[in-house]
Protein backbone atom coordinates (compact mmCIF):
# COMPACT_ATOMS: atom_id res chain seq x y z
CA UNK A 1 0.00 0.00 0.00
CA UNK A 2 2.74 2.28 1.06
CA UNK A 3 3.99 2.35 -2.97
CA UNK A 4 0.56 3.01 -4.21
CA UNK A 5 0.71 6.32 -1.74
CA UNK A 6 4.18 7.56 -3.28
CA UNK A 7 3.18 7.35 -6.77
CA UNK A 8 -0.13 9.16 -6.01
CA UNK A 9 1.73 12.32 -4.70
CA UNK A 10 2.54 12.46 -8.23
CA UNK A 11 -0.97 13.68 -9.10
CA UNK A 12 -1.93 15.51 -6.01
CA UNK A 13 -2.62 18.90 -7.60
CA UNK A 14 -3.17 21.88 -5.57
CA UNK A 15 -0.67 21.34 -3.75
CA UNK A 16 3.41 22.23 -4.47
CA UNK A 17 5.91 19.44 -2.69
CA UNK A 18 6.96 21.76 -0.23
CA UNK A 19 3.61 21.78 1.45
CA UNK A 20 2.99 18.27 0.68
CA UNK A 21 6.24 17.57 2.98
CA UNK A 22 4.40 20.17 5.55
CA UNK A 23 1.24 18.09 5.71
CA UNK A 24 2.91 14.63 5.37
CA UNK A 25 5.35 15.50 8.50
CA UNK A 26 1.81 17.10 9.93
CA UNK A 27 0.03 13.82 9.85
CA UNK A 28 2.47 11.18 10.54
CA UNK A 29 2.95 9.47 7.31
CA UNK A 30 2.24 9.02 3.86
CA UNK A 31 -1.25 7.00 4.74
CA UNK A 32 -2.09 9.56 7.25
CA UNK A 33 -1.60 12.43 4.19
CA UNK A 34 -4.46 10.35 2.39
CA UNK A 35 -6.61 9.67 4.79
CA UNK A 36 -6.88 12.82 7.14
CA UNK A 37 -9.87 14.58 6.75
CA UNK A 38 -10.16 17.93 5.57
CA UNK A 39 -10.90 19.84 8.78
CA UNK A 40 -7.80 18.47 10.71
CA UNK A 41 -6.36 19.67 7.63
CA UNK A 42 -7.03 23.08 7.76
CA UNK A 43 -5.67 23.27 11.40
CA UNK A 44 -1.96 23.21 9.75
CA UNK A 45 -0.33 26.08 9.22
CA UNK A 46 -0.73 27.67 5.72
CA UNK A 47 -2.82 24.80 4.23
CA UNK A 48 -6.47 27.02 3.95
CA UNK A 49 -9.78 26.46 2.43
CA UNK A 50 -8.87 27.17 -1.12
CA UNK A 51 -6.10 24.68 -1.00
CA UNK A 52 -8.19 21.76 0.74
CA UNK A 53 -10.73 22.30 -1.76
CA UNK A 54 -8.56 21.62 -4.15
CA UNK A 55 -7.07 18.59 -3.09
CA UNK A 56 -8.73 15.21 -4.54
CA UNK A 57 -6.86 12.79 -3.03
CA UNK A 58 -9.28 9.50 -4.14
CA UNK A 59 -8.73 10.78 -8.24
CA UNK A 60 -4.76 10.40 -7.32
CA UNK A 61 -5.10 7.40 -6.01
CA UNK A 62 -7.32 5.90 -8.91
CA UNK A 63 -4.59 7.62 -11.71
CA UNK A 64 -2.24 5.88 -9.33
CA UNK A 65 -3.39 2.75 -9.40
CA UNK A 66 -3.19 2.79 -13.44
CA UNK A 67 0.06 4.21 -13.17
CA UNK A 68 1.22 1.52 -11.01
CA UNK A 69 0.44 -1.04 -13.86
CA UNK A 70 2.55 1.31 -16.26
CA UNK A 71 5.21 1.30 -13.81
CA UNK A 72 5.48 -2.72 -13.38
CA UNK A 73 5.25 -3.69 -17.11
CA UNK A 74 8.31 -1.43 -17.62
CA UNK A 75 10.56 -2.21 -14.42
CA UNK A 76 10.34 1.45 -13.18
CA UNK A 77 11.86 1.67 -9.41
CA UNK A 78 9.99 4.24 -6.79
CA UNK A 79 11.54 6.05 -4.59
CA UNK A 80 10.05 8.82 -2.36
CA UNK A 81 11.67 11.68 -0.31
CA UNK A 82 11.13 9.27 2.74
CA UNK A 83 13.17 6.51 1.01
CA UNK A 84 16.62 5.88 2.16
CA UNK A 85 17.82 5.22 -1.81
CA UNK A 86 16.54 8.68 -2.28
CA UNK A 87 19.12 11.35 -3.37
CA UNK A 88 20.30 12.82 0.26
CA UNK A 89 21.67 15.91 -1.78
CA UNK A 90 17.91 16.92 -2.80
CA UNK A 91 16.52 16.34 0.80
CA UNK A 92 17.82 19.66 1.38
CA UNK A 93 16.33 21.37 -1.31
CA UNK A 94 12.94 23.28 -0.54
CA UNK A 95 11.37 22.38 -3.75
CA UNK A 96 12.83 18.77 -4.49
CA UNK A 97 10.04 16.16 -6.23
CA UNK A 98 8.33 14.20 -3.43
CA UNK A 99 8.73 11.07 -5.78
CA UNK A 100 10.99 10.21 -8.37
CA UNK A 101 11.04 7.32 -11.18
CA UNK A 102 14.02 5.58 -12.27
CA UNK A 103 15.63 3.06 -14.77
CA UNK A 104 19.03 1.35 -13.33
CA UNK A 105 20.88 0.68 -10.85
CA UNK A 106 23.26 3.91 -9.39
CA UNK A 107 24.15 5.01 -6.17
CA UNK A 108 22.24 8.43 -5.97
CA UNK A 109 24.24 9.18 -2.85
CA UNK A 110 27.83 8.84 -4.09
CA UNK A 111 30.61 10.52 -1.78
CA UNK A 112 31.17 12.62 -4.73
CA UNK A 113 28.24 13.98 -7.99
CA UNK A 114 28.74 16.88 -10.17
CA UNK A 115 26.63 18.33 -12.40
CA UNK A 116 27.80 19.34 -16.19
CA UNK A 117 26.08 21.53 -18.60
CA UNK A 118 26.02 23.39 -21.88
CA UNK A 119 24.77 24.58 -24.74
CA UNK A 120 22.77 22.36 -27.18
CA UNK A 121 25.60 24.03 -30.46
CA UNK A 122 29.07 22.63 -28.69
CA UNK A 123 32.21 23.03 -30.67
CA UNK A 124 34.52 21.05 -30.79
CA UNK A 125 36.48 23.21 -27.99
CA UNK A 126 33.92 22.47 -25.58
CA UNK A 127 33.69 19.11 -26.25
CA UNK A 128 37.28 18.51 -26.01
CA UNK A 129 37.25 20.29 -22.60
CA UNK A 130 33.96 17.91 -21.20
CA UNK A 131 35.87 14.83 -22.28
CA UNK A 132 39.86 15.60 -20.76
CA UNK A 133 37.81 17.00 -17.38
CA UNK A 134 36.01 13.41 -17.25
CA UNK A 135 39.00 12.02 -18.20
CA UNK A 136 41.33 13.57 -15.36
CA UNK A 137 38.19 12.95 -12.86
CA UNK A 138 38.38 9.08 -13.97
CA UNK A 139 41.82 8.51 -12.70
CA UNK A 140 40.88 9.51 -9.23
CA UNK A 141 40.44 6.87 -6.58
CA UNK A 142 36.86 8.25 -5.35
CA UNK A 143 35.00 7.95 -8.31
CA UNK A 144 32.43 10.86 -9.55
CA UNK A 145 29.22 10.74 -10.49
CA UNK A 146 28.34 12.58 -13.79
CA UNK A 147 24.83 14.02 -13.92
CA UNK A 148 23.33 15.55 -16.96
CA UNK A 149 19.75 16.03 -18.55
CA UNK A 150 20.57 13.56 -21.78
CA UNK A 151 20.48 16.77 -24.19
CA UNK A 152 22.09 17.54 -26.93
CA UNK A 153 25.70 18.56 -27.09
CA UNK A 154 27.16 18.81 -23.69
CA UNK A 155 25.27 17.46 -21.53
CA UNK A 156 24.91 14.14 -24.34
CA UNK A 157 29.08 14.66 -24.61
CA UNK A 158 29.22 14.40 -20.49
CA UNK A 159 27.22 11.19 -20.58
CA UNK A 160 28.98 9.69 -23.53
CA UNK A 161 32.82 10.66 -22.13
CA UNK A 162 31.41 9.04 -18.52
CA UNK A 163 30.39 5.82 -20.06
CA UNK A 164 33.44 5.71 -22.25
CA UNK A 165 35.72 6.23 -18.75
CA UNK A 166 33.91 3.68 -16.43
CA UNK A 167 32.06 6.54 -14.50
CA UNK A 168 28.95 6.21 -12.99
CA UNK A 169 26.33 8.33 -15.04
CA UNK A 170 22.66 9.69 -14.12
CA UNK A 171 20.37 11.35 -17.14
CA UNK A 172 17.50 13.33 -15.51
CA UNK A 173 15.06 13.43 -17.69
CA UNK A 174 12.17 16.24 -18.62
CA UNK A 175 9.32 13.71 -18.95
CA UNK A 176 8.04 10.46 -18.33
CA UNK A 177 9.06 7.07 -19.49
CA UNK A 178 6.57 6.28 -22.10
CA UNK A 179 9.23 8.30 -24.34
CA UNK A 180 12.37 9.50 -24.90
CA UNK A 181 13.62 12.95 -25.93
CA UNK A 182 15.24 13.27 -28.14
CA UNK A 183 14.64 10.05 -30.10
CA UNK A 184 18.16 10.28 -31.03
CA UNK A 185 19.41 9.53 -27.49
CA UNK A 186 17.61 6.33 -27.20
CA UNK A 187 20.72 4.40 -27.66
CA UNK A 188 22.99 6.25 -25.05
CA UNK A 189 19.90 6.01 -23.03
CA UNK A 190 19.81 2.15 -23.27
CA UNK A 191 23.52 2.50 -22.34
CA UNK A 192 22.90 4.66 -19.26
CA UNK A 193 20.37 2.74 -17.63
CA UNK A 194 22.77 -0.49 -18.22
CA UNK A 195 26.15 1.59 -16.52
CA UNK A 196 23.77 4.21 -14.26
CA UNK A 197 20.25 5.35 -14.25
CA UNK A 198 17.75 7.60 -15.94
CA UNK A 199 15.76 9.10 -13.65
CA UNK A 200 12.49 11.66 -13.74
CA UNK A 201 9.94 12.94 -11.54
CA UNK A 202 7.00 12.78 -14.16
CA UNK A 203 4.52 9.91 -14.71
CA UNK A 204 3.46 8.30 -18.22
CA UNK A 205 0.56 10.62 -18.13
CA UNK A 206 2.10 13.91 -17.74
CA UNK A 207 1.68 15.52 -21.45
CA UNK A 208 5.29 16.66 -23.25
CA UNK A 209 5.30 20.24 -22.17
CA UNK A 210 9.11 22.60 -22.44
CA UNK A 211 8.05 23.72 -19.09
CA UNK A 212 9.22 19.83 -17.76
CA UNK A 213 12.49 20.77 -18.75
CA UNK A 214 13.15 23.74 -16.40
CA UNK A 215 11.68 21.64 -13.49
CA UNK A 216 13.86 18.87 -14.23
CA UNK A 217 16.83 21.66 -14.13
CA UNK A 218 16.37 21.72 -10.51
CA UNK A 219 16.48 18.18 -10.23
CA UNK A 220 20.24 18.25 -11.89
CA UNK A 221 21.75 21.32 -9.67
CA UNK A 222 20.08 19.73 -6.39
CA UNK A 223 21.84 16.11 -7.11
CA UNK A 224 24.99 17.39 -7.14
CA UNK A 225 27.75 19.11 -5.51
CA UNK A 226 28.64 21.13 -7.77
CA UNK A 227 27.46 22.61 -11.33
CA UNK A 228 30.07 22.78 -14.26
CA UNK A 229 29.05 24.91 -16.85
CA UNK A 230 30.84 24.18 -19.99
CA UNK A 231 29.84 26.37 -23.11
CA UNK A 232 26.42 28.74 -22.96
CA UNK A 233 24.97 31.45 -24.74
CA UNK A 234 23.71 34.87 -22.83
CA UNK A 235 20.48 33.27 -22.02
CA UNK A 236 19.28 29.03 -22.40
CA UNK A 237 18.61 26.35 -19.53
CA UNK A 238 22.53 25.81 -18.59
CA UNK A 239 22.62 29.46 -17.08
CA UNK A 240 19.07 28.76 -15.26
CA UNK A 241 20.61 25.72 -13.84
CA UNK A 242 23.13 27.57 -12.66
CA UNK A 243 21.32 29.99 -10.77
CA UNK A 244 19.17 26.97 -8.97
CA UNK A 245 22.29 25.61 -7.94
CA UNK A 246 23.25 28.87 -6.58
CA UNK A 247 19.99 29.26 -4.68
CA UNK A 248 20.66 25.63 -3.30
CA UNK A 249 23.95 27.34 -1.74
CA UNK A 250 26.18 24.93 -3.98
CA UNK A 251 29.37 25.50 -6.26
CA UNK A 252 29.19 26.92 -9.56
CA UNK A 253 31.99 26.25 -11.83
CA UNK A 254 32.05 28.05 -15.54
CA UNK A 255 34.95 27.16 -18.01
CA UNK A 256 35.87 30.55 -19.76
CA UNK A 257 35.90 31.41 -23.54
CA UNK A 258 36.85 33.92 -25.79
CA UNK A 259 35.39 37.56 -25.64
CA UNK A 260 32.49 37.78 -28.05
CA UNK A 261 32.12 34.62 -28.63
CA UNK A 262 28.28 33.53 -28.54
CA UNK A 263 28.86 30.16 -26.88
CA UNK A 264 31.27 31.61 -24.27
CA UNK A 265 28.83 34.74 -23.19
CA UNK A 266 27.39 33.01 -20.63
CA UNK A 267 30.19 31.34 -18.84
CA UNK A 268 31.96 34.54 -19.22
CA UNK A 269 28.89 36.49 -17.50
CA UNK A 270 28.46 33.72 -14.67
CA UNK A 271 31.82 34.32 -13.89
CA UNK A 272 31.85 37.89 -14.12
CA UNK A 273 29.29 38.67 -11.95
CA UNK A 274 30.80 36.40 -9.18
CA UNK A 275 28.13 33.57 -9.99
CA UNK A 276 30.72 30.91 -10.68
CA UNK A 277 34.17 29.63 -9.96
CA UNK A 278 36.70 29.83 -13.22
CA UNK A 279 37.93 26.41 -13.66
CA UNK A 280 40.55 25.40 -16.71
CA UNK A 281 41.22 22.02 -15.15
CA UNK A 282 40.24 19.39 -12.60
CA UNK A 283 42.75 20.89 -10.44
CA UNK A 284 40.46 24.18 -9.84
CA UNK A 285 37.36 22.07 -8.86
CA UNK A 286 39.52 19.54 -6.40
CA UNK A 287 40.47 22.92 -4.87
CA UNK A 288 37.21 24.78 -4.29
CA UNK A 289 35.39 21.46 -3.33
CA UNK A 290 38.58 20.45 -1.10
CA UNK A 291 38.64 17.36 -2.72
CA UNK A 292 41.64 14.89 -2.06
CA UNK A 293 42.16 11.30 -2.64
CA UNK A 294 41.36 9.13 -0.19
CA UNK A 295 39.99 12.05 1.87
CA UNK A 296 36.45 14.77 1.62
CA UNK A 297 38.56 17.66 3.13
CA UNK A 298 41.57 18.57 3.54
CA UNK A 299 40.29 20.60 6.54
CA UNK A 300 39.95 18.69 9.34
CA UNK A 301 37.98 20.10 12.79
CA UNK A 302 40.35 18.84 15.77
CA UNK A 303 37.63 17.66 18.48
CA UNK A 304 37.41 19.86 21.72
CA UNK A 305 37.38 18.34 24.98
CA UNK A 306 34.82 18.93 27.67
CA UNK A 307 32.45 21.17 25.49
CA UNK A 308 29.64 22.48 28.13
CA UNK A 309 26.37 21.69 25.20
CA UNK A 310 22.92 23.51 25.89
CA UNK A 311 20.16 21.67 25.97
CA UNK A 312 19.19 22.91 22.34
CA UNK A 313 22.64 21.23 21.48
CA UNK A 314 22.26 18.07 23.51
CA UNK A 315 19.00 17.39 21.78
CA UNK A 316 20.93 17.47 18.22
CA UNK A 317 23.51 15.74 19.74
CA UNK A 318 20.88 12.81 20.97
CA UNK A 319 18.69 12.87 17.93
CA UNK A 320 22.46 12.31 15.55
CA UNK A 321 23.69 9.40 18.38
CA UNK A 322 20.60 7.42 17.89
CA UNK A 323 20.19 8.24 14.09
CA UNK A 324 23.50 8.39 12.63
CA UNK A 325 24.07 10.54 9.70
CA UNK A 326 20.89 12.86 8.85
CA UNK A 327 19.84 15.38 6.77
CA UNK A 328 19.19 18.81 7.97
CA UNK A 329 15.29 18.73 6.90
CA UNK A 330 15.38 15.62 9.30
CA UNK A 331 16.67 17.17 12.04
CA UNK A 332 14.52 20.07 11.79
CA UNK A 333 11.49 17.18 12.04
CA UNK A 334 13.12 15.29 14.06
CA UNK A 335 14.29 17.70 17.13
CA UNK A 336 11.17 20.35 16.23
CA UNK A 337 13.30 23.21 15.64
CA UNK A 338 13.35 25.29 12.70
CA UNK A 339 15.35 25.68 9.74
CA UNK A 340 17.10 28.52 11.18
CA UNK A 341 17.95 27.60 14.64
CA UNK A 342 19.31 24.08 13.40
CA UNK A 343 21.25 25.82 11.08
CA UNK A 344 23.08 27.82 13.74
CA UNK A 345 23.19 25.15 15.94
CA UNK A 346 25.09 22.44 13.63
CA UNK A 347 27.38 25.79 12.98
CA UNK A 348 28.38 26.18 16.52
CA UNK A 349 28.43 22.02 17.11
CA UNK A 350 30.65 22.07 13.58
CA UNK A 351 33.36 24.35 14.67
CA UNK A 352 33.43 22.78 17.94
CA UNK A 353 34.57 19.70 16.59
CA UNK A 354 31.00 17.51 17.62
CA UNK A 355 29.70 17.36 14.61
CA UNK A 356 30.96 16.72 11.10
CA UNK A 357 28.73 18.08 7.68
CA UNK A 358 28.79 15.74 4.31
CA UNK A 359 27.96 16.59 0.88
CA UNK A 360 23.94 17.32 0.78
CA UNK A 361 23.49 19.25 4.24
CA UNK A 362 23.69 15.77 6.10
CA UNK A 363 25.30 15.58 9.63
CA UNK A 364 26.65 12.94 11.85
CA UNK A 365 28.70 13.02 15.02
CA UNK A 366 32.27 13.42 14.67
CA UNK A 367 34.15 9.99 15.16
């Protein structure tokens, strides 16, 4: 039953998945989202009249069921923002999907995922500098994840260099998986799912719309540690990636091009207006990120002893001993604080040595 509930937040309208988390972590569950009634409903903060009148939870759990059919005749895996096999890296964005779809078999919560993007028109310059920057990350004893959106030219030229170097590879796609776009891709589709996955938010009944392919932009920045932009004009969807990654408080790296040149405006711009790192080489990313071999940091917090902890501390202390590593949104649930105060909380516990951050806003304990 519980899989029949994820795929149904899929056609919950009325309702955006931020304030589907709200009512979800409101009423206990996903089965207590679908079967609390409307007036208890209206008790939660934000959630009004106009909004519960809009929400027909028995239609989205008849398309469900249908969809659920769809799903099992073409070995689609589930996975909801409650899952564990869920990407940890989107938990902490606001606006991540509250279910996703996906064909394959990668690790969504690699130690290390970056995103690369570009224009659609790549020369052959920016293709040469996708494939040497996959090739240098390839050599490296933590492998990377490579996340694109299975476009034409780079993002197609990331996936392609990734397969061809043994790196894991994850296509996020702008629709469902009755069909592939572009048709031309089907191929190097076939050959992601077999070597990574392909992975989208929409169902076999959402209608081909451009719009898909902004909201899946989000999806791409929010996986990742980091966005490489390699190649863009003044405006297009590598630059609005870009600035969702930004929002998401993650790096922004932009490989730089020659003045007046229409491919190399945007990188140029990203990085002029302090929006993105330069990089010229894998040596410039390894840098910003603090990325070593064998290692996540090269700075390491030096444990205090005898740290006196408040009793706002001790409870995030508690809630990571008995948990382990968590994300931030689940420590917010989890100790009833808000976003800010855990915020400045894990800060303080941070630089006091207690607690250690990983990629994706998740915390543990420091060993």
């Amino acid at each position: 039953m519980e899989t029949i509930y994820k795929v149904a937040l899929s056609f919950i309208t009325g309702l955006g998945p931020v304030n589907i988390k709200k009512v979800i972590a409101y009423t206990g569950g996903l089965e207590g989202f679908f079967k609390e009634n409307k007036n208890n409903l209206l008790k939660i903060p934000g959630i009004g009249k106009v909004v519960t009148d809009k929400l027909d939870r028995q239609s989205a759990l008849i398309q469900a069921e249908e969809e659920l059919k769809f799903i099992v005749d073409n070995n689609i895996n589930i996975c909801s923002y409650l899952d564990d096999n869920y990407p940890q890296r989107l938990l902490n964005c606001f606006d991540s999907p509250c279910t996703l779809y996906y064909k394959g078999n990668a690790d969504f919560n690699t130690t290390r995922n970056i995103s690369i993007v570009g224009t659609r028109n790549a020369t052959e310059n920016g293709r040469e500098l996708c494939n040497q920057l996959i090739a240098d990350l390839s050599h490296k004893k933590i492998k990377t994840t490579i996340t694109s959106g299975l476009a034409y030219g780079i993002d197609i030229c990331a996936h392609k260099a990734a397969l061809k170097n043994t790196l894991p590879t994850i296509a996020v796609i702008g629709h469902g998986f009755h069909q592939m776009y572009p048709a031309q891709h089907k191929q190097h589709a076939a050959d992601i799912i077999h070597r990574g996955a392909l992975i989208s938010e929409f169902t076999s009944k959402s209608k081909f719309d451009p719009k898909h392919f902004v909201r899946r932009n989000r999806i791409i920045a929010g996986m990742s540690d980091a966005t490489i932009v390699i190649e863009s004009a003044i405006k297009g969807g590598s630059l609005v990636t870009a600035n969702i990654a930004n929002s998401y408080n993650r790096d922004v790296f932009a490989f730089p091009g020659r003045v007046g040149d229409k491919f190399s405006m945007g990188c140029n711009h990203l990085i002029k207006t302090n929006q993105a790192n330069l990089i010229e080489s894998i040596k410039d990313l390894e840098y910003i990120l603090g990325w070593k071999d064998g290692s996540e940091k090269i700075k390491e917090i030096q444990t205090k002893l005898f740290v006196e902890l408040s009793t706002e501390e001790e409870k995030i202390v508690n809630y990571l001993k008995k948990e382990g590593k968590t994300p931030i949104d689940l420590l917010c649930i989890g100790t009833s604080f808000p976003m800010s105060k855990v915020s400045s909380l894990l800060l303080k516990l941070e630089f006091d040595g207690i607690v250690r951050s990983h990629p994706g806003k998740i915390y543990s304990l420091n060993s």
